[in-house]
C-alpha atoms as a PDB file:
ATOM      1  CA  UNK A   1      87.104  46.608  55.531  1.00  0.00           C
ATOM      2  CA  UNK A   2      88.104  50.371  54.910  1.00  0.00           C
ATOM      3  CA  UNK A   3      88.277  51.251  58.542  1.00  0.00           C
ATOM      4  CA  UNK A   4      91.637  50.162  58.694  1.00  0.00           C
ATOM      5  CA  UNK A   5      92.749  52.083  55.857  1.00  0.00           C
ATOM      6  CA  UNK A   6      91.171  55.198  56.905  1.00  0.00           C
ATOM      7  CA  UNK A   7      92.871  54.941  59.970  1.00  0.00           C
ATOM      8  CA  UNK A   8      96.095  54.174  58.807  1.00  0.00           C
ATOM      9  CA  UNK A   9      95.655  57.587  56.081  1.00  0.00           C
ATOM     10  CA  UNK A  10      94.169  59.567  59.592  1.00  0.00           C
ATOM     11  CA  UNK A  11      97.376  58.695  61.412  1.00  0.00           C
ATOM     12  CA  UNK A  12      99.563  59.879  58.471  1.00  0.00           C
ATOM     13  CA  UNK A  13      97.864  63.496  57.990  1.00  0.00           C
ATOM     14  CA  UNK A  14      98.311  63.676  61.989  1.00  0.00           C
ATOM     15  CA  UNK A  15     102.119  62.458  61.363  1.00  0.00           C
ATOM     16  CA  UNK A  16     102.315  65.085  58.404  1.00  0.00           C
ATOM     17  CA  UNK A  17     100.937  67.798  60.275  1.00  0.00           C
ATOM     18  CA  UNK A  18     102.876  67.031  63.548  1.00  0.00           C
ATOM     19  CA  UNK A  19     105.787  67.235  61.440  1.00  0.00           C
ATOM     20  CA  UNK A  20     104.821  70.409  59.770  1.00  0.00           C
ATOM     21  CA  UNK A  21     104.296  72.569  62.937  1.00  0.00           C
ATOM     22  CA  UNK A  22     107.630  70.954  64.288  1.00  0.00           C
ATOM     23  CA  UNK A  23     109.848  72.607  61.269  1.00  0.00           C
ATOM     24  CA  UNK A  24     107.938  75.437  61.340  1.00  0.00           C
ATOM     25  CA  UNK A  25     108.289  75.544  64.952  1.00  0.00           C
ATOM     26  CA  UNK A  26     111.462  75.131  64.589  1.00  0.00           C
ATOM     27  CA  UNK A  27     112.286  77.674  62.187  1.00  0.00           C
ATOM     28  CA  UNK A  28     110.240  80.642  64.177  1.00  0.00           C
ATOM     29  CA  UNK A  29     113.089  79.802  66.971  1.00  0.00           C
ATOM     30  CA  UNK A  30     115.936  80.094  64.772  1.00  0.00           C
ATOM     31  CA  UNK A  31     114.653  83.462  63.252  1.00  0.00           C
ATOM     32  CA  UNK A  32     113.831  84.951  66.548  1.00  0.00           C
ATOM     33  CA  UNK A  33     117.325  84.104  67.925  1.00  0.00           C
ATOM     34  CA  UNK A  34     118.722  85.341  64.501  1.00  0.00           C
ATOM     35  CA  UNK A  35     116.637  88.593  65.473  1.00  0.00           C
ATOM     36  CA  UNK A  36     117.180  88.802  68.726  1.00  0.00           C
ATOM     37  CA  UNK A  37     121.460  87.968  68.575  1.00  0.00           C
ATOM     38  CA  UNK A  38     121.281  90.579  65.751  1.00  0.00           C
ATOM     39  CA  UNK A  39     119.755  93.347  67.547  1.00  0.00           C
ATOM     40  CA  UNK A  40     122.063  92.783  70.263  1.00  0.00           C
ATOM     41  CA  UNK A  41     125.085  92.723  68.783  1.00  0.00           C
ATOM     42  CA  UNK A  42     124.490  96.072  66.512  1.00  0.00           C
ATOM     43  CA  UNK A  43     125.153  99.153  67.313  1.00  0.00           C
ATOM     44  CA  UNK A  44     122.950 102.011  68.171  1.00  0.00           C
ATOM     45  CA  UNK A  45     122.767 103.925  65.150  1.00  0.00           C
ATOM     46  CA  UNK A  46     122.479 101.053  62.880  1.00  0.00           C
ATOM     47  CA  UNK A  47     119.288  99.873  64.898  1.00  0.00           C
ATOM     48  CA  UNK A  48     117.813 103.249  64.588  1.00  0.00           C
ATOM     49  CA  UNK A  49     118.622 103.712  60.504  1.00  0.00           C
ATOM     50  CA  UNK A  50     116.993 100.186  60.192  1.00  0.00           C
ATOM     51  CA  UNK A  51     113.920 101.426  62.483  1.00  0.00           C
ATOM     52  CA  UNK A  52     113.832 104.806  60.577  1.00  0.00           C
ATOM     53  CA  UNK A  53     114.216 103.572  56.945  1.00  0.00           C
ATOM     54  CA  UNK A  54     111.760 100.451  57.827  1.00  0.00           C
ATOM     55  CA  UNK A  55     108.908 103.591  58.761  1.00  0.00           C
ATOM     56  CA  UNK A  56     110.102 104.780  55.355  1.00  0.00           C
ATOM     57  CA  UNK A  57     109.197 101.844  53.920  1.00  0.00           C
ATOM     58  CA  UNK A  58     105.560 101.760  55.157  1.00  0.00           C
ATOM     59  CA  UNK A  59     105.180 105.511  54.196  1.00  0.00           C
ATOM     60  CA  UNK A  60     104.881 106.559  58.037  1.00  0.00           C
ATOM     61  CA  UNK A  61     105.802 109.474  59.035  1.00  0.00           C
ATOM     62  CA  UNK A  62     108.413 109.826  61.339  1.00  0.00           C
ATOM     63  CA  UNK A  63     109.946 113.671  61.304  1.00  0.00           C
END
């Protein structure tokens, strides 16, 4: 008698999870083009100042 239930409750955590990696899927595409439109659309110099003050930012030194 539970078999069907525990079926039904198996299907729905695969649904869930399906669902899950899908958006988040879905939103690692839209930040990489984000990234990758942004990058290429900025200039030179304000690539490097991000680049530079990001080391900054993670105490590495880079001069």
């Amino acid at each position: 008698m539970s078999t069907p239930s525990i079926r039904t409750a198996s299907a729905r955590n695969a649904a869930a999870t399906s669902a899950r990696t899908a958006v988040a899927a879905f939103a690692a595409m839209l930040l990489g083009s984000f990234l990758l439109y942004g990058v290429g659309f900025a200039q030179p110099q304000q690539i490097h100042d991000a680049a530079h003050d990001a080391r900054h930012s993670f105490a590495f030194p880079c001069h």
